[in-house]
N, C-alpha and C. Protein backbone atom coordinates (compact mmCIF):
# COMPACT_ATOMS: atom_id res chain seq x y z
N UNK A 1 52.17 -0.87 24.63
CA UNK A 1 51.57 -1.55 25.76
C UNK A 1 50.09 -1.16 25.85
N UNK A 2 49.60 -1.85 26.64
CA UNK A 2 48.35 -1.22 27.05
C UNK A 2 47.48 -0.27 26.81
N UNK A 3 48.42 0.65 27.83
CA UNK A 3 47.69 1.77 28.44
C UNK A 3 47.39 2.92 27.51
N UNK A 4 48.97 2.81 26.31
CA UNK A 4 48.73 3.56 24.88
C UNK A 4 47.80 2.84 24.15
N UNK A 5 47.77 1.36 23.61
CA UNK A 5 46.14 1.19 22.94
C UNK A 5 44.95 1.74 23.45
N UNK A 6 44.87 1.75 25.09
CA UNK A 6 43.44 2.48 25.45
C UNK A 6 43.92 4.17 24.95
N UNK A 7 44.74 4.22 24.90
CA UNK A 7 44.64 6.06 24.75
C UNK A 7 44.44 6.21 22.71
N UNK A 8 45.06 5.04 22.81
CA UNK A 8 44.50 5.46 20.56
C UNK A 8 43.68 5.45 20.70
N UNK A 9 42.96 3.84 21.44
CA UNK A 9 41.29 4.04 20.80
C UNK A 9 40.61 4.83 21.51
N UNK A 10 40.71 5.64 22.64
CA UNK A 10 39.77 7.35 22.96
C UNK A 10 40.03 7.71 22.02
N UNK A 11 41.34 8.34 21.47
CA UNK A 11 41.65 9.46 20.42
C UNK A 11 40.95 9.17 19.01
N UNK A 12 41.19 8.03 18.80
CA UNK A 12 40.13 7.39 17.35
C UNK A 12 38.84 7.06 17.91
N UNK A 13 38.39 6.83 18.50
CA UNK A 13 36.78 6.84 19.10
C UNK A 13 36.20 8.22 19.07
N UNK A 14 36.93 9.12 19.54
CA UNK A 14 36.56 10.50 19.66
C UNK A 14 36.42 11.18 17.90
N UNK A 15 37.27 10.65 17.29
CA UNK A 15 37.22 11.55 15.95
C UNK A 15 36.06 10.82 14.85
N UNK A 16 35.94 9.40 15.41
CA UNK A 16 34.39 8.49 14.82
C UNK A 16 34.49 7.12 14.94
N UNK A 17 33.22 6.63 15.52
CA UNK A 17 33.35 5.49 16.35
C UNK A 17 33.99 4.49 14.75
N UNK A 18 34.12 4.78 13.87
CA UNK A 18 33.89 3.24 12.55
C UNK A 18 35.76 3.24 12.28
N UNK A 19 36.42 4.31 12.61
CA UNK A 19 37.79 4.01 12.01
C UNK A 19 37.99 2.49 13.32
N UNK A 20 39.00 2.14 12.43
CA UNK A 20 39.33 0.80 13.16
C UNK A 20 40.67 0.99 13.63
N UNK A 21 40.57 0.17 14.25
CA UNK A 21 42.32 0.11 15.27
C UNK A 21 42.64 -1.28 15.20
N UNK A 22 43.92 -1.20 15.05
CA UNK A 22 44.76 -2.47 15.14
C UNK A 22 46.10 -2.66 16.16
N UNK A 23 45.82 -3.09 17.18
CA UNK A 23 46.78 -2.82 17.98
C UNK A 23 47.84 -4.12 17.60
N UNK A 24 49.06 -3.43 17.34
CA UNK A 24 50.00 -4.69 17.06
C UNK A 24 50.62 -4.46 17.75
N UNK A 25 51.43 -5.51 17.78
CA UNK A 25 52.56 -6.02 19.37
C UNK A 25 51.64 -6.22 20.29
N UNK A 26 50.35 -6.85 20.40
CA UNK A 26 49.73 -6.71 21.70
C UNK A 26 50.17 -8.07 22.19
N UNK A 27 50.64 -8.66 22.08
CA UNK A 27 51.64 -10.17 22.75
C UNK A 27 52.12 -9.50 23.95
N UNK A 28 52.77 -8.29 23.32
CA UNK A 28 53.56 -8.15 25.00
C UNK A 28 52.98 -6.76 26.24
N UNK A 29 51.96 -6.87 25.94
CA UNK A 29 51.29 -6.90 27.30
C UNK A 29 50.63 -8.72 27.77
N UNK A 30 50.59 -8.24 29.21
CA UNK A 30 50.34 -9.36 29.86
C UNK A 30 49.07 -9.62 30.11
N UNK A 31 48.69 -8.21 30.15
CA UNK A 31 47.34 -8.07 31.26
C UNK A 31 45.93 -8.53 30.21
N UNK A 32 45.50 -9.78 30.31
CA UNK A 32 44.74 -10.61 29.07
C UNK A 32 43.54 -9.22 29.42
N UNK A 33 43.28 -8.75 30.39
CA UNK A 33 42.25 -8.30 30.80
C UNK A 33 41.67 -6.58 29.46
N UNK A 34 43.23 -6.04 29.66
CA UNK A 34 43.42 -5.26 28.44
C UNK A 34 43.06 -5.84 27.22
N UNK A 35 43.51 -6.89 26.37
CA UNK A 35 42.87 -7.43 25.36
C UNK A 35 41.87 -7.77 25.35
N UNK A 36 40.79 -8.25 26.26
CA UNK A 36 39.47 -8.63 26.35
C UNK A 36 38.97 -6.94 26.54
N UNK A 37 38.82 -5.99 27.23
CA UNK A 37 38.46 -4.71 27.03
C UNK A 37 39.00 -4.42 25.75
N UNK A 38 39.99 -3.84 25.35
CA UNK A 38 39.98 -3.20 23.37
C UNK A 38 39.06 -3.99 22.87
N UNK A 39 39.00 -5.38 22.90
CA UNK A 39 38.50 -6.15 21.97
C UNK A 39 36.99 -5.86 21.55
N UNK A 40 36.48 -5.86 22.92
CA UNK A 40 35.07 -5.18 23.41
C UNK A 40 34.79 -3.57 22.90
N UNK A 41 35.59 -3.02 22.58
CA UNK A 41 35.40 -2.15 22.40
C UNK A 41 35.81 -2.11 20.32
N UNK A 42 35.87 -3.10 19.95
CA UNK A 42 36.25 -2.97 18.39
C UNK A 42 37.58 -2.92 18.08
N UNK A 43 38.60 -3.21 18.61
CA UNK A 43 39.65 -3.14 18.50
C UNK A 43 40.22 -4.44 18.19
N UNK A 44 40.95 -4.70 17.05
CA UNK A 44 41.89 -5.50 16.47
C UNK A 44 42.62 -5.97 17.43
N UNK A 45 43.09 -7.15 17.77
CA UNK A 45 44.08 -7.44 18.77
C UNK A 45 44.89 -8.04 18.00
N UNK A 46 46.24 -8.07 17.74
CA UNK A 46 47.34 -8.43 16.76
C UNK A 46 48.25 -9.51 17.72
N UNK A 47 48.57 -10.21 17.45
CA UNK A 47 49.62 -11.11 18.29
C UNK A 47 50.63 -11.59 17.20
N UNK A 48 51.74 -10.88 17.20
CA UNK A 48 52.93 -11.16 16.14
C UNK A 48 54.33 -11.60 16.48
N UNK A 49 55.12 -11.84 15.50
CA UNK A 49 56.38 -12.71 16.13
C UNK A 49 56.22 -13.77 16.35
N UNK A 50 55.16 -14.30 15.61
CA UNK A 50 54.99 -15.81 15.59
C UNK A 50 56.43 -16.22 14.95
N UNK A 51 56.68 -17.47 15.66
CA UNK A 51 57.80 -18.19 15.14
C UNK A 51 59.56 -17.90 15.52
N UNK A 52 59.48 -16.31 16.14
CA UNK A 52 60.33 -15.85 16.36
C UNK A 52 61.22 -16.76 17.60
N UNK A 53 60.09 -16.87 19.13
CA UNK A 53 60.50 -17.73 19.52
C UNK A 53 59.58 -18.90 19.96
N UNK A 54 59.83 -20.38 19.09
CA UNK A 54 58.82 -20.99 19.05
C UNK A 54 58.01 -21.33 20.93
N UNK A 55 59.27 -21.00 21.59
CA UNK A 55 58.52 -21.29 23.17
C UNK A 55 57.81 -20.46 23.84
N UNK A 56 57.30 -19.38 22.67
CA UNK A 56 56.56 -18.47 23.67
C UNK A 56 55.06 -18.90 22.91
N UNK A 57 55.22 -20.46 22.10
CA UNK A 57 53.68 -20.49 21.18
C UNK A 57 52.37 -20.79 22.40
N UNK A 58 53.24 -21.62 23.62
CA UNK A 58 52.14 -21.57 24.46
C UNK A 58 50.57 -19.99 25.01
N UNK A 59 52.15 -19.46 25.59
CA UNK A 59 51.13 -17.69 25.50
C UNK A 59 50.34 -17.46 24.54
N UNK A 60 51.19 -17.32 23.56
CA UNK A 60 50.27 -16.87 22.29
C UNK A 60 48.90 -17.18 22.42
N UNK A 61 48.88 -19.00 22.49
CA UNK A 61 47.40 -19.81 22.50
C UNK A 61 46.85 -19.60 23.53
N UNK A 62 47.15 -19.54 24.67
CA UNK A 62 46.48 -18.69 25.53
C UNK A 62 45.62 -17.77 25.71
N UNK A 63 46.41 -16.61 25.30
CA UNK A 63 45.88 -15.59 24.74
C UNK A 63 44.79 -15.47 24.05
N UNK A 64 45.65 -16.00 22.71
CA UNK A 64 43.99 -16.18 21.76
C UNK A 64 42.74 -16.88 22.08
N UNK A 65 43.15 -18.45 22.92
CA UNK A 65 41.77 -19.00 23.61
C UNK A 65 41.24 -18.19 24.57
N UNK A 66 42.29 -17.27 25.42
CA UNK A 66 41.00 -16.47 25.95
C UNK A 66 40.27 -15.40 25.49
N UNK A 67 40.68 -14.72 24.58
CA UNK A 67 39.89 -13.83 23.27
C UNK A 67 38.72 -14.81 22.92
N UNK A 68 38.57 -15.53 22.34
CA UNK A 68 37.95 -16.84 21.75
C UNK A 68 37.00 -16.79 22.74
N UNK A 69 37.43 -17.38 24.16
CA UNK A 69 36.37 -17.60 25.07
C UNK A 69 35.52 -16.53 26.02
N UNK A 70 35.95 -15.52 25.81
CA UNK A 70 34.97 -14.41 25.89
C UNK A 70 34.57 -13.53 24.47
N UNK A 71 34.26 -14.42 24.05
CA UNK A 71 33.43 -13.79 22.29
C UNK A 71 34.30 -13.07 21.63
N UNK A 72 35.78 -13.26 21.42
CA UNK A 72 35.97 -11.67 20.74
C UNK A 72 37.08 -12.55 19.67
N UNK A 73 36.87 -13.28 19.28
CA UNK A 73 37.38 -14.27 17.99
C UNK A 73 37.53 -13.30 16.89
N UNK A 74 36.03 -12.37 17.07
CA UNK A 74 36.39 -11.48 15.53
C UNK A 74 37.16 -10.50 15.44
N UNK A 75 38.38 -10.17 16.83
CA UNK A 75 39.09 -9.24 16.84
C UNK A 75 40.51 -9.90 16.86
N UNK A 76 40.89 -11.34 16.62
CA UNK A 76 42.38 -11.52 16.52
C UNK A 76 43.01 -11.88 15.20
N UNK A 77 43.73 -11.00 15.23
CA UNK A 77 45.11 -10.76 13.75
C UNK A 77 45.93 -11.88 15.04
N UNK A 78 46.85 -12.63 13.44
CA UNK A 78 47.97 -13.13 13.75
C UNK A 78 49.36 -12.81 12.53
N UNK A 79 50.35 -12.31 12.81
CA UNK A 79 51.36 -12.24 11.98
C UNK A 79 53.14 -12.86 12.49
N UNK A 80 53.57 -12.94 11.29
CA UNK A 80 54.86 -13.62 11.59
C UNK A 80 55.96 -12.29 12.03
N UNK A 81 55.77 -11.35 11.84
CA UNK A 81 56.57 -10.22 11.79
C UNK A 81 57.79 -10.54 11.22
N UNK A 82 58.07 -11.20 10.43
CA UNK A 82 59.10 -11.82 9.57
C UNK A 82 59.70 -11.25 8.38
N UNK A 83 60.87 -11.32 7.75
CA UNK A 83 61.33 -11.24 6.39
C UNK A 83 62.21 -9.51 6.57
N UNK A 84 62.72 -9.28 8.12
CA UNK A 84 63.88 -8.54 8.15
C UNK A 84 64.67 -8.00 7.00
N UNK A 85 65.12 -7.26 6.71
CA UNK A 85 66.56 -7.14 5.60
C UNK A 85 66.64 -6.18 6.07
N UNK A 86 67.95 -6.94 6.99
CA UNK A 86 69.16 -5.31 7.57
C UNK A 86 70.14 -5.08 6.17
N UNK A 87 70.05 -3.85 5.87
CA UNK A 87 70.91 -3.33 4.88
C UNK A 87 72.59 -3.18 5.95
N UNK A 88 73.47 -3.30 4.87
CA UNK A 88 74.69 -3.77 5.41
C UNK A 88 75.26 -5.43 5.67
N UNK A 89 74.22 -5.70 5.76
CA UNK A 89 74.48 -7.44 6.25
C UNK A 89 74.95 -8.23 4.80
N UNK A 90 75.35 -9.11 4.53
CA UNK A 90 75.95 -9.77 3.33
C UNK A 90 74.12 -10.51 3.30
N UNK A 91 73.66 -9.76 2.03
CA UNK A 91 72.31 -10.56 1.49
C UNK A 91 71.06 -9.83 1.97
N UNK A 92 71.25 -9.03 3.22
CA UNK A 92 70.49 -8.15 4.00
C UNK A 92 70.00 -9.04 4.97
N UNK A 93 71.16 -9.83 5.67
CA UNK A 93 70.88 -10.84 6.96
C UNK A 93 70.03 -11.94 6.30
N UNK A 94 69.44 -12.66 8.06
CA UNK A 94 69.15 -13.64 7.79
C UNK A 94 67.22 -12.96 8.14
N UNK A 95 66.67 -13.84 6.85
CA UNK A 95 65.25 -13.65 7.35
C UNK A 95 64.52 -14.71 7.79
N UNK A 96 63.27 -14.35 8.27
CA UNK A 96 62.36 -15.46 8.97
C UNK A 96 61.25 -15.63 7.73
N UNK A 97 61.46 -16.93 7.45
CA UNK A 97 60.63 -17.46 6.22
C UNK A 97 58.73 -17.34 7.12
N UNK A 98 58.07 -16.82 5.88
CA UNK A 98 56.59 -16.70 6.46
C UNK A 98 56.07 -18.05 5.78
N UNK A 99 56.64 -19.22 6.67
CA UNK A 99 55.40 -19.92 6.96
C UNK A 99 55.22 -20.67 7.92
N UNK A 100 55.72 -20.29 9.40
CA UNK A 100 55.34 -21.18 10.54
C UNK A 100 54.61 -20.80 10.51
N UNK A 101 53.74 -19.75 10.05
CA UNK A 101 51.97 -19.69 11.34
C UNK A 101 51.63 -21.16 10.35
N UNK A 102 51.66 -21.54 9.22
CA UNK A 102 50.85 -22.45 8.89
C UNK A 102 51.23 -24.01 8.60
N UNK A 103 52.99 -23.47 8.98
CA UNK A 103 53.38 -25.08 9.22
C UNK A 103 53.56 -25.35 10.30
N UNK A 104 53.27 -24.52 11.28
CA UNK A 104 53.79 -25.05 12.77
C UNK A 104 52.30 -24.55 13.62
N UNK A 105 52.13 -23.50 13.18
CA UNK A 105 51.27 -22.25 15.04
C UNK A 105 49.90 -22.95 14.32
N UNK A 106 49.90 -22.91 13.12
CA UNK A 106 48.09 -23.74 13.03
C UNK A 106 47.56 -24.96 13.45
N UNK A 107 48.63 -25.53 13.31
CA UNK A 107 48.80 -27.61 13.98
C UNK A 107 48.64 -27.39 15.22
N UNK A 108 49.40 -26.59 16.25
CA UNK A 108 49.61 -25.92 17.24
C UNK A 108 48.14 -25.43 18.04
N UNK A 109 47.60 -24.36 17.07
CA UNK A 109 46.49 -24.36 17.70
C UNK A 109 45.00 -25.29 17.75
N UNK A 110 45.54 -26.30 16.63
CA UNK A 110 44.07 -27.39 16.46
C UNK A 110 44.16 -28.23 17.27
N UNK A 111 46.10 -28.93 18.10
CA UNK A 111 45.95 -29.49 19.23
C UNK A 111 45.49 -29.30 20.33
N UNK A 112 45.35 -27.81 20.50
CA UNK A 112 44.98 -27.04 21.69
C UNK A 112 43.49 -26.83 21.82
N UNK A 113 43.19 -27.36 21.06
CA UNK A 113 41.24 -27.33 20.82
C UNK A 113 40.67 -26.37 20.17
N UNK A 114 41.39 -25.47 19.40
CA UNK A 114 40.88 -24.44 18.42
C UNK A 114 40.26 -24.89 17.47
N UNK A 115 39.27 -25.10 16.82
CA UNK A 115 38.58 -25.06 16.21
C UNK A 115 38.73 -24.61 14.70
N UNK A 116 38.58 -25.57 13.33
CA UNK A 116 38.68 -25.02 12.31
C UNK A 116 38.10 -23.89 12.02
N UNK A 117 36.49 -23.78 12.23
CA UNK A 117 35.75 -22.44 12.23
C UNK A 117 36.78 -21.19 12.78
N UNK A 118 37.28 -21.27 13.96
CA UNK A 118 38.13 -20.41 14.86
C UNK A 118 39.06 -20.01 13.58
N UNK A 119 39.95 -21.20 13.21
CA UNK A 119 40.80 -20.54 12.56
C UNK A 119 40.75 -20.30 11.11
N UNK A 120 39.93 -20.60 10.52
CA UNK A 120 39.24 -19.72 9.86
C UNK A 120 39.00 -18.16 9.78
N UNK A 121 38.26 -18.14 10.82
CA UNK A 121 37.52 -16.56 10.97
C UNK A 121 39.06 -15.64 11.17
N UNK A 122 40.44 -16.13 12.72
CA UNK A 122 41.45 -15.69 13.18
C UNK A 122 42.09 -15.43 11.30
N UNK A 123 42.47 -16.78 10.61
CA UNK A 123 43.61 -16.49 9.55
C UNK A 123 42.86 -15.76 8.21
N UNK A 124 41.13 -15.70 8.22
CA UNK A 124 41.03 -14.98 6.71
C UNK A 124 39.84 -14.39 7.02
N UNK A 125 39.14 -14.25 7.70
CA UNK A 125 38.06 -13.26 7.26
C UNK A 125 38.27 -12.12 8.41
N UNK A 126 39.18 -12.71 9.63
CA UNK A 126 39.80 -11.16 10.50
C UNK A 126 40.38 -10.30 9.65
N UNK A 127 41.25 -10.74 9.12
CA UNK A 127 42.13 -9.79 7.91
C UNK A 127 41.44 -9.03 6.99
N UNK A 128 40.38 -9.66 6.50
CA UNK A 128 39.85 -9.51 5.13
C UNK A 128 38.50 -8.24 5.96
N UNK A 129 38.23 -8.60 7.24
CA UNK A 129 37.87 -6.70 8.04
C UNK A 129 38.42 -5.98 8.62
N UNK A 130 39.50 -5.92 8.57
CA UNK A 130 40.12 -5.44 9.49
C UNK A 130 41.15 -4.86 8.36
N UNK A 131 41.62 -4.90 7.02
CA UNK A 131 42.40 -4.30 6.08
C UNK A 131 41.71 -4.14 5.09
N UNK A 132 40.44 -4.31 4.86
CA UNK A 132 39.44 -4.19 3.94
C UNK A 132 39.27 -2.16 3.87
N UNK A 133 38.49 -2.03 2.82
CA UNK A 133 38.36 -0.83 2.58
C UNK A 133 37.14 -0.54 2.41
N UNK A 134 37.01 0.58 3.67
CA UNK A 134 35.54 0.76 3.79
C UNK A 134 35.29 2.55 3.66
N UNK A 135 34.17 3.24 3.38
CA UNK A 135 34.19 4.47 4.03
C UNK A 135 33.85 5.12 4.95
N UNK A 136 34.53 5.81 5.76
CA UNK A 136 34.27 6.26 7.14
C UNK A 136 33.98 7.57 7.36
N UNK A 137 32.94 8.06 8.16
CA UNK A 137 32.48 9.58 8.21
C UNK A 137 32.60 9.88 9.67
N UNK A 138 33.67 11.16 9.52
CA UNK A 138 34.45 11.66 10.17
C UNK A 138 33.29 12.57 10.59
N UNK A 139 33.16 12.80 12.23
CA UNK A 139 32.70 14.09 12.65
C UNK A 139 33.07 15.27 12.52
N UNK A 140 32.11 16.35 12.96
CA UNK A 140 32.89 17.87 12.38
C UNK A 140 33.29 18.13 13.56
């Protein structure tokens, strides 16, 4: 929730402002107000479980348009959290195929007025800083 992303990023702010944070599961906090602060502050905002249940795609877009509309586009990850395998299950259960974000949540968000640029920056160049490999200098 929340209140633990603000307490990583003190604890990783404190040891050097450049390590990055990625807060995942941030879908289920509510408080948009929390994601617009991390965000502001360099923090990854992750919104995952896409597809899981397709009626929560409204929030989602929500969400992300209001990230979007207070400047912080360059802080949202999106993932399917998909492709389960419970050991024990005949096959290792059933999994969630990864490709609604791009057969369903991308159509989804271009009806909603998102912007190709938007999703762009959200599906490949967020990722590509945010898991990229950089070097970081740790204080003493």
């Amino acid at each position: 929730m929340g209140a633990n992303a603000i307490r990583q990023a003190d604890i990783l702010a404190s040891i050097s402002p450049e390590i990055r944070l990625i807060w995942v599961h941030a879908q289920n906090e509510s408080n948009r107000d929390l994601h617009r602060q991390l965000a502001a502050r360099g923090v990854f905002i992750e919104f995952d479980s896409l597809g899981w249940n397709p009626g929560q795609d409204s929030t989602f877009i929500a969400a992300i348009k209001d990230l979007l509309g207070a400047g912080h586009g360059d802080r949202i990850l999106l993932s399917h959290d998909a492709g389960w395998y419970r050991p024990g299950e005949p096959n290792g259960g059933s999994q969630m195929p990864y490709t609604y974000l791009v057969e369903t949540f991308i159509p989804k968000l271009r009806s909603a007025a998102v912007d190709d640029a938007a999703i762009k920056m959200i599906t490949e160049t967020n990722p590509i800083r945010a898991f990229g490999f950089r070097t970081v200098t740790v204080r003493q």
